[in-house]
N, C-alpha and C. Protein backbone atom coordinates (compact mmCIF):
# COMPACT_ATOMS: atom_id res chain seq x y z
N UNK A 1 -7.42 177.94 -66.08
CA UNK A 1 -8.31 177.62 -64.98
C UNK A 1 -9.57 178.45 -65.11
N UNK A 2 -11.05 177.66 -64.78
CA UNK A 2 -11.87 178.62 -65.00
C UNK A 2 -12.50 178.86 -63.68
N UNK A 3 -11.86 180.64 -63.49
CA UNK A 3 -12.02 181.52 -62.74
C UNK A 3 -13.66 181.40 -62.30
N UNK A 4 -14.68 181.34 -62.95
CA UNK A 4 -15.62 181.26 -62.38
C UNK A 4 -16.06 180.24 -61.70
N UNK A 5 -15.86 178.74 -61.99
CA UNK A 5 -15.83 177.56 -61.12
C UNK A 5 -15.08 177.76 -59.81
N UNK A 6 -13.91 177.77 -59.93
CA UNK A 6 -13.46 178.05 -58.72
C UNK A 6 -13.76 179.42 -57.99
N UNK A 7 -14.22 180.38 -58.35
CA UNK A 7 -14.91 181.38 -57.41
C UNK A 7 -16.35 180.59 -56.76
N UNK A 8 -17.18 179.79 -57.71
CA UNK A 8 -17.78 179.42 -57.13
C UNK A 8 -17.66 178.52 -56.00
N UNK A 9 -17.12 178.31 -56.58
CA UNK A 9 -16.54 176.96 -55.44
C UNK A 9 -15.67 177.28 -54.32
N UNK A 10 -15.03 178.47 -54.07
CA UNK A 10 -14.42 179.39 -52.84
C UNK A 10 -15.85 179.59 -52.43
N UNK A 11 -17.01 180.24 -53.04
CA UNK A 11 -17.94 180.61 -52.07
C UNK A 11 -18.56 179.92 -51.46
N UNK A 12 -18.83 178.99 -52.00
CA UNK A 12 -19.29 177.54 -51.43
C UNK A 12 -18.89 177.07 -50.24
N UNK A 13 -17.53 176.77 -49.92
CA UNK A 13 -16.60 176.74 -49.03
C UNK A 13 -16.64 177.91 -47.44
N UNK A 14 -16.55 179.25 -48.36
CA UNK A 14 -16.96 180.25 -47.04
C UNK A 14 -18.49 180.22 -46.53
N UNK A 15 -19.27 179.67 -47.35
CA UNK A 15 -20.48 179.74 -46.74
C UNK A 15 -20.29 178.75 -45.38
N UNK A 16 -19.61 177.32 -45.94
CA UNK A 16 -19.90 176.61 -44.99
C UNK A 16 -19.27 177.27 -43.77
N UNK A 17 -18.22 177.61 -43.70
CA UNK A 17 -17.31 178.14 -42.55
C UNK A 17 -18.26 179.40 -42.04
N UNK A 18 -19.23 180.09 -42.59
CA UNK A 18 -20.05 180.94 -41.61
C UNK A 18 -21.20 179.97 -41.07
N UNK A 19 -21.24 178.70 -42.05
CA UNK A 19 -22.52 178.22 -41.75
C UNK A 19 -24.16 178.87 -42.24
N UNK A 20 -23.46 179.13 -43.48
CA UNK A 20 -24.64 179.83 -44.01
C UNK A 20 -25.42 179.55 -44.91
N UNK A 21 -26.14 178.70 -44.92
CA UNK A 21 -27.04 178.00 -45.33
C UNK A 21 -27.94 178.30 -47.02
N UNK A 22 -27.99 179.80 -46.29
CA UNK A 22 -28.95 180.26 -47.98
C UNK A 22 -28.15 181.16 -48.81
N UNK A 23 -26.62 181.10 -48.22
CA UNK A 23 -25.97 181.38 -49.17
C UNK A 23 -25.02 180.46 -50.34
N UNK A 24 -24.54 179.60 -49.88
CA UNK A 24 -24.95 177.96 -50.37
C UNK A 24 -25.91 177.95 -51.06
N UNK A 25 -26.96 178.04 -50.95
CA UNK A 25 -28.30 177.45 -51.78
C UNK A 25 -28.58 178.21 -53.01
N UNK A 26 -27.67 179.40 -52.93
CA UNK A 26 -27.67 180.22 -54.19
C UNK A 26 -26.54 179.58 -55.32
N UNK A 27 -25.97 178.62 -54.68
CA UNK A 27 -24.88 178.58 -55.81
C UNK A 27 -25.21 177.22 -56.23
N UNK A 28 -26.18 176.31 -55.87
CA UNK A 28 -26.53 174.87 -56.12
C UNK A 28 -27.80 174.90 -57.11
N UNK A 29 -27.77 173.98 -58.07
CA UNK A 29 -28.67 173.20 -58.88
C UNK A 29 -29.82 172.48 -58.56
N UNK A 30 -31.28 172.76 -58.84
CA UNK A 30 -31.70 172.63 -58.07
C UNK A 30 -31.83 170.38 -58.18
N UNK A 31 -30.71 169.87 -59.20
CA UNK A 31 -30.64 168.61 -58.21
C UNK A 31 -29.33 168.24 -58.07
N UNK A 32 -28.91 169.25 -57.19
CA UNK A 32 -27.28 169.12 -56.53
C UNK A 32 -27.47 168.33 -55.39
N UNK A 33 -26.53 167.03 -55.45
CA UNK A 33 -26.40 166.60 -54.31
C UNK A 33 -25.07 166.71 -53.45
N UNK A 34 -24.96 166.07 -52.72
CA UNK A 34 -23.99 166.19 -51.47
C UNK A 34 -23.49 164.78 -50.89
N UNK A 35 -22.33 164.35 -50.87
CA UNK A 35 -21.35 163.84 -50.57
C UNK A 35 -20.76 163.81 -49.38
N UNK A 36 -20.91 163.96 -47.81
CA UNK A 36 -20.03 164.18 -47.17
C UNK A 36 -18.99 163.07 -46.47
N UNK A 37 -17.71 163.25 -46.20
CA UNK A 37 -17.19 162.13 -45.57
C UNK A 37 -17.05 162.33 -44.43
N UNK A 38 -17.27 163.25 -43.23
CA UNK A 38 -17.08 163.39 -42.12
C UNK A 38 -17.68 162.37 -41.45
N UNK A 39 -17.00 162.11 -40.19
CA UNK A 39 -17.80 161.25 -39.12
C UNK A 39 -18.93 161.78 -38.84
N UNK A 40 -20.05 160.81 -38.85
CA UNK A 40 -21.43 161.32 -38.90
C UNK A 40 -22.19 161.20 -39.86
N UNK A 41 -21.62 161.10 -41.08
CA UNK A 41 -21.99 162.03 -42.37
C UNK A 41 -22.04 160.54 -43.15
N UNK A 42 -20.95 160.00 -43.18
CA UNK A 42 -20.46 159.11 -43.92
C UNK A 42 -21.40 158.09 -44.23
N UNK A 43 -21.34 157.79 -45.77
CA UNK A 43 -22.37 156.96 -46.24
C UNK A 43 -23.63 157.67 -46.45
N UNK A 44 -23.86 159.25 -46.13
CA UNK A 44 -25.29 160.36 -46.27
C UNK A 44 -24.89 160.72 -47.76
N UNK A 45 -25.86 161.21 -48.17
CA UNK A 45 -26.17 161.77 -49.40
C UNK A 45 -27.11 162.80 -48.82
N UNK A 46 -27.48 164.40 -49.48
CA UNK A 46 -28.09 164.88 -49.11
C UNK A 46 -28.45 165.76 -50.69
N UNK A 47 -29.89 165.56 -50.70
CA UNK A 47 -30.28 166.07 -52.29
C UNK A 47 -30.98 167.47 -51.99
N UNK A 48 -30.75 168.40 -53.41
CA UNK A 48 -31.47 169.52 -53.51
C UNK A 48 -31.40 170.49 -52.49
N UNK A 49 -32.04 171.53 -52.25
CA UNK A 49 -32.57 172.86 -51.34
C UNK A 49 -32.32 172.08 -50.12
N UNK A 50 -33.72 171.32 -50.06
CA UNK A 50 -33.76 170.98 -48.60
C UNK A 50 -33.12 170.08 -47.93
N UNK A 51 -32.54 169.07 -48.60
CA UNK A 51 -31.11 168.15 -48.05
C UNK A 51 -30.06 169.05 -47.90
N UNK A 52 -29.44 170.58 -48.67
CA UNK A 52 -28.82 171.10 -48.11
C UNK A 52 -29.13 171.81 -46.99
N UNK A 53 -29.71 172.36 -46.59
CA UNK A 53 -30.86 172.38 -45.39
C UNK A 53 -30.35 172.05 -44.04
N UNK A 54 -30.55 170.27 -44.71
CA UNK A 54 -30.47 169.15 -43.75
C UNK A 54 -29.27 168.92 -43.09
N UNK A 55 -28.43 169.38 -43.88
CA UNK A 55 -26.45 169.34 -43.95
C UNK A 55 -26.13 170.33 -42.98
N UNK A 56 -26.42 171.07 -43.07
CA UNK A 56 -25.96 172.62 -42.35
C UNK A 56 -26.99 172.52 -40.97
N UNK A 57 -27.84 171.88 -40.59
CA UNK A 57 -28.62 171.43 -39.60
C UNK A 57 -27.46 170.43 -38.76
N UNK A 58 -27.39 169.83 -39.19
CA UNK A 58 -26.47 168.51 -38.85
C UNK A 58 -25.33 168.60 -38.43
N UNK A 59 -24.76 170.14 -39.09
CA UNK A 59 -23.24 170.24 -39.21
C UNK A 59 -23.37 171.43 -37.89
N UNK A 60 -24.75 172.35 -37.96
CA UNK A 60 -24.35 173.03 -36.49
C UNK A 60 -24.64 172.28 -34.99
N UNK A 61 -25.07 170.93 -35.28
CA UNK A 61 -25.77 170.07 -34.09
C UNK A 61 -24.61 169.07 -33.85
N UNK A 62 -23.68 168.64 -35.22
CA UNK A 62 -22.21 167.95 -34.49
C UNK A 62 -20.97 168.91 -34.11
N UNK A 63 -21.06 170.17 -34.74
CA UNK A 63 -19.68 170.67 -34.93
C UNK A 63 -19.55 172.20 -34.04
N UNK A 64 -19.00 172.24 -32.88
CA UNK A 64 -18.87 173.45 -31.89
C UNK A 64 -18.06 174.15 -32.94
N UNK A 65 -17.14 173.98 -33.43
CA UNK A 65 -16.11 174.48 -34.48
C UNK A 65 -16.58 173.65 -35.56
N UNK A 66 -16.25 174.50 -37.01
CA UNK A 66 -16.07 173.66 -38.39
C UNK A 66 -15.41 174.73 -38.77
N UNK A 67 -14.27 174.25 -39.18
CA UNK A 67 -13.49 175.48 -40.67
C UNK A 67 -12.95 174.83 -41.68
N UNK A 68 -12.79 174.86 -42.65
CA UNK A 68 -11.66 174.50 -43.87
C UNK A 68 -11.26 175.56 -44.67
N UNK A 69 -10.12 175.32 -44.95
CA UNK A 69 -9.21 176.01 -46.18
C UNK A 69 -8.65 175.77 -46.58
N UNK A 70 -9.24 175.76 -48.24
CA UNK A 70 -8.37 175.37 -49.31
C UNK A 70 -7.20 175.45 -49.42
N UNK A 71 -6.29 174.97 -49.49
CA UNK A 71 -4.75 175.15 -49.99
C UNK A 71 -4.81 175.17 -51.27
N UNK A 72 -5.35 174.26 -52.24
CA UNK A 72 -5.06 174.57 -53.71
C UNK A 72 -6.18 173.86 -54.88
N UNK A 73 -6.35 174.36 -55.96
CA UNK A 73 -7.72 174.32 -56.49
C UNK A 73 -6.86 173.84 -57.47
N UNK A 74 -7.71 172.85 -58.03
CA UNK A 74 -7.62 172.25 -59.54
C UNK A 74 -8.98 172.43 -60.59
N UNK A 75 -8.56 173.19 -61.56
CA UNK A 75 -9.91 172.81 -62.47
C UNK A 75 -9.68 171.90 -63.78
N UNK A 76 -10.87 171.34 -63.39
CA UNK A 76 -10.31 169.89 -64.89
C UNK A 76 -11.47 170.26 -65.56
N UNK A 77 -11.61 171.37 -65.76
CA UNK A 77 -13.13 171.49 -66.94
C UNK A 77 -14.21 171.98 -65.87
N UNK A 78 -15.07 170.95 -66.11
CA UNK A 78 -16.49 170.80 -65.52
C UNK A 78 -16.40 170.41 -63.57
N UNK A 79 -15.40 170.16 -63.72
CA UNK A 79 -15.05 169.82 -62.32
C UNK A 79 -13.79 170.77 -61.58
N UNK A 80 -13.81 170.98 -60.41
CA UNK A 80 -12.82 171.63 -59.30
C UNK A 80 -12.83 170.76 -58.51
N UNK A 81 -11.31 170.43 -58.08
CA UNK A 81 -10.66 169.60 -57.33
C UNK A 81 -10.43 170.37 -56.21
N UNK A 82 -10.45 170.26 -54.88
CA UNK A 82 -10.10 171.11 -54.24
C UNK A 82 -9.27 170.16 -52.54
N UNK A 83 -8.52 170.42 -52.36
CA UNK A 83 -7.21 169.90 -51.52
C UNK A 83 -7.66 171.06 -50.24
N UNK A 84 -8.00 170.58 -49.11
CA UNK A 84 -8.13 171.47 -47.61
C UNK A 84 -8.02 170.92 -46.95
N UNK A 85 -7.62 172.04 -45.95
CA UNK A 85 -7.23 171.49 -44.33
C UNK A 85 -8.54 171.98 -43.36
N UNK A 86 -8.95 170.89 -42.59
CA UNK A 86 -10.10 171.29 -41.75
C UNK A 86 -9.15 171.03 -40.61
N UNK A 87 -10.05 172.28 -39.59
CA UNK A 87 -10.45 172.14 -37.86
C UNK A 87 -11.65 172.19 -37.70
N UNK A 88 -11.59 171.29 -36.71
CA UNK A 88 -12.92 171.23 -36.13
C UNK A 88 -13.24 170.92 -34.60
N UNK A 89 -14.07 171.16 -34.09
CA UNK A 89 -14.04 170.78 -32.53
C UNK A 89 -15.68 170.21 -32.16
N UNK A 90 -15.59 168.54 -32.02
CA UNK A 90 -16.72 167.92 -31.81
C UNK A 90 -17.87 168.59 -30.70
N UNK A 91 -19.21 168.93 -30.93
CA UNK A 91 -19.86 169.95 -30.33
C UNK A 91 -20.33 169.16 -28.38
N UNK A 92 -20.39 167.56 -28.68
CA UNK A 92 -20.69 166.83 -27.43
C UNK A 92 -19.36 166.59 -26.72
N UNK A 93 -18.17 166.52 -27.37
CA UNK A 93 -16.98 165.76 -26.78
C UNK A 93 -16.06 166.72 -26.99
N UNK A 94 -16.10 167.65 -27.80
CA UNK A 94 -15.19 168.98 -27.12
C UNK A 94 -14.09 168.34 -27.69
N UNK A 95 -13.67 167.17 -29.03
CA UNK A 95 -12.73 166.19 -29.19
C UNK A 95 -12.12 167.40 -30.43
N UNK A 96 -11.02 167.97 -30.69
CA UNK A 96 -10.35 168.58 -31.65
C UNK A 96 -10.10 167.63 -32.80
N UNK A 97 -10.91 168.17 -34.36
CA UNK A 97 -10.36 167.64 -35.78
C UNK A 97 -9.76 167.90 -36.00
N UNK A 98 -8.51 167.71 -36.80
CA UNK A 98 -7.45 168.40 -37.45
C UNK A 98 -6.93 167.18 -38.31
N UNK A 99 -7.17 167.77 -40.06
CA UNK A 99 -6.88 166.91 -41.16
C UNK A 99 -6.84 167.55 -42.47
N UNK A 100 -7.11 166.84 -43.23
CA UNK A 100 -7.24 167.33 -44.77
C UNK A 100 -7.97 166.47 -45.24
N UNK A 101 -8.41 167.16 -45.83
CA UNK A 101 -10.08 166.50 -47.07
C UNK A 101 -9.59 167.40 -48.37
N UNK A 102 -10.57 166.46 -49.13
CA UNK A 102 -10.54 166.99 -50.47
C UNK A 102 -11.85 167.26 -51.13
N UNK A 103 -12.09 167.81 -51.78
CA UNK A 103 -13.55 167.81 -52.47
C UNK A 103 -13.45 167.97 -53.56
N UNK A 104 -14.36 167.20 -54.30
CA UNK A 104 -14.57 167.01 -56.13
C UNK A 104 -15.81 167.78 -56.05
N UNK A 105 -15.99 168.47 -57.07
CA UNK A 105 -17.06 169.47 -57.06
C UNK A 105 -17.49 169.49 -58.77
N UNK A 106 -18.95 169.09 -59.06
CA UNK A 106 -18.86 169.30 -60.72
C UNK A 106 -19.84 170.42 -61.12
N UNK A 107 -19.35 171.08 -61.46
CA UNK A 107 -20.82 172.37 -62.34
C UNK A 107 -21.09 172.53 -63.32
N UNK A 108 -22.71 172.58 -63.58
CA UNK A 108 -22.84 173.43 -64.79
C UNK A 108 -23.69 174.28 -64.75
N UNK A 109 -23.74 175.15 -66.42
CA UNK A 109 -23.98 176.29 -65.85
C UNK A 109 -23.74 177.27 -64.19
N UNK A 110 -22.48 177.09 -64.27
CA UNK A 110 -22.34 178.09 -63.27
C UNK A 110 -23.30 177.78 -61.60
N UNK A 111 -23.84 176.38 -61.83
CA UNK A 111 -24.08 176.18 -60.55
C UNK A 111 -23.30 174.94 -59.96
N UNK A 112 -23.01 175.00 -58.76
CA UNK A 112 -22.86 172.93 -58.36
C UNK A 112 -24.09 171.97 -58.50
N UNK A 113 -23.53 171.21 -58.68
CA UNK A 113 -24.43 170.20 -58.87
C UNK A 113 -23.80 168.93 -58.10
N UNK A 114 -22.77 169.06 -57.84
CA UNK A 114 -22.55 167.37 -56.82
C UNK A 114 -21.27 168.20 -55.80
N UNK A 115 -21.17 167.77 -55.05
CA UNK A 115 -19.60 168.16 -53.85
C UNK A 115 -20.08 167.02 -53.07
N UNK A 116 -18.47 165.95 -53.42
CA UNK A 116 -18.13 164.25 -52.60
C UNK A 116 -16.89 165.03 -51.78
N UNK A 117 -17.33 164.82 -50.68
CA UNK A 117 -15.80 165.08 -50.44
C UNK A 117 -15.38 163.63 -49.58
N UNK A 118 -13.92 163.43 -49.54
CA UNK A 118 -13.04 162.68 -49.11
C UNK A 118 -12.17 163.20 -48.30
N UNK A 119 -11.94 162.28 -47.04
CA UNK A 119 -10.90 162.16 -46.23
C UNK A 119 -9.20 161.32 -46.79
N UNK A 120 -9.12 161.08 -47.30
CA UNK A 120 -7.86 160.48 -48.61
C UNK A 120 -7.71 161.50 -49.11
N UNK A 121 -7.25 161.97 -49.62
CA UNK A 121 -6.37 163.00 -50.50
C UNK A 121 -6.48 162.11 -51.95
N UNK A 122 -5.28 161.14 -51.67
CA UNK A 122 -4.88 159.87 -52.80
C UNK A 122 -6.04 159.75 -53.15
N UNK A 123 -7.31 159.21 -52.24
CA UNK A 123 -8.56 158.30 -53.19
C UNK A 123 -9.41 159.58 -53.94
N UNK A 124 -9.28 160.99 -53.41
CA UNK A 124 -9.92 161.96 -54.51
C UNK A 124 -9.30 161.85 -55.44
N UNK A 125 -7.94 161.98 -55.65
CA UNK A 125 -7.02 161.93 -57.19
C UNK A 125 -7.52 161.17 -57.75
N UNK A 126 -7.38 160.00 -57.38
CA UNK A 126 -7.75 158.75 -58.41
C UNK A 126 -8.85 158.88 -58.84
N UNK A 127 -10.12 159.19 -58.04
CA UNK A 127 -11.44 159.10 -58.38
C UNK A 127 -11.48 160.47 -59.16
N UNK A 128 -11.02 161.66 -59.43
CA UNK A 128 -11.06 162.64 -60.34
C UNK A 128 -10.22 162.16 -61.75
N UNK A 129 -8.98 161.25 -61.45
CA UNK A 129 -8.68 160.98 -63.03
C UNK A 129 -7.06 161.90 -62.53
N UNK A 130 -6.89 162.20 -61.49
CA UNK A 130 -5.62 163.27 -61.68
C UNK A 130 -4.50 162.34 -60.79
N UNK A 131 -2.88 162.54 -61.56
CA UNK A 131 -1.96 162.15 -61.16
C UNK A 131 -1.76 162.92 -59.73
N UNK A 132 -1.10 161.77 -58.66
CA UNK A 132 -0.74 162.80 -57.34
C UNK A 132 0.78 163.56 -57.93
């Protein structure tokens, strides 16, 4: 497993859970895009610096709560698979998330350059190439 992908990709992860925006932006390419599947999100793409920006704008204006944590990391090379459980608590409706997502994450050189994430578990496998 390469230890440095997936470190990156843990930090990636804690940034979002502080919500920290320009710490994120240290670990992205500058044409990394973004994937999200959350309600809200779905069907967005968000490119570069300032689409990540745009994400973490978005995500403190829907989400009173956001957390995830990984349960378990896959590295297939160039890519980290990553299997988590989110909470969350809708910021207008006070409505409690509670699920699992997955995120495909691809890097190079030591930066990200794409994170899709999915609400399926199953449809990340397939779409990474990995047996459940």
């Amino acid at each position: 497993m390469s230890r440095e992908n997936v470190a990156i990709v843990q930090r990636s992860i804690d940034a979002v859970n502080r919500r920290d925006a320009d710490a994120y932006a240290e670990l992205i390419a500058p044409e990394f895009e973004l994937f999200p599947a959350m309600t809200g999100f779905a069907g967005a793409s968000f490119r570069g610096p300032e689409g990540l920006g745009r994400y973490f704008e978005e995500l403190r204006e829907s989400w009173e709560e956001f957390q995830v944590e990984a349960e378990e990391f896959r590295d297939l090379g160039g890519t980290v698979l990553v299997l988590m459980r989110l909470d969350a608590r809708g910021r207008g409706s006070g409505v409690p998330v509670v699920g699992h997502q997955a995120l495909i994450c691809e890097l190079r050189a030591g930066k990200l350059l794409s994170v899709r994430s999915y609400l399926d578990r199953g449809e990340a496998l397939r779409a990474a190439g990995v047996a459940e």
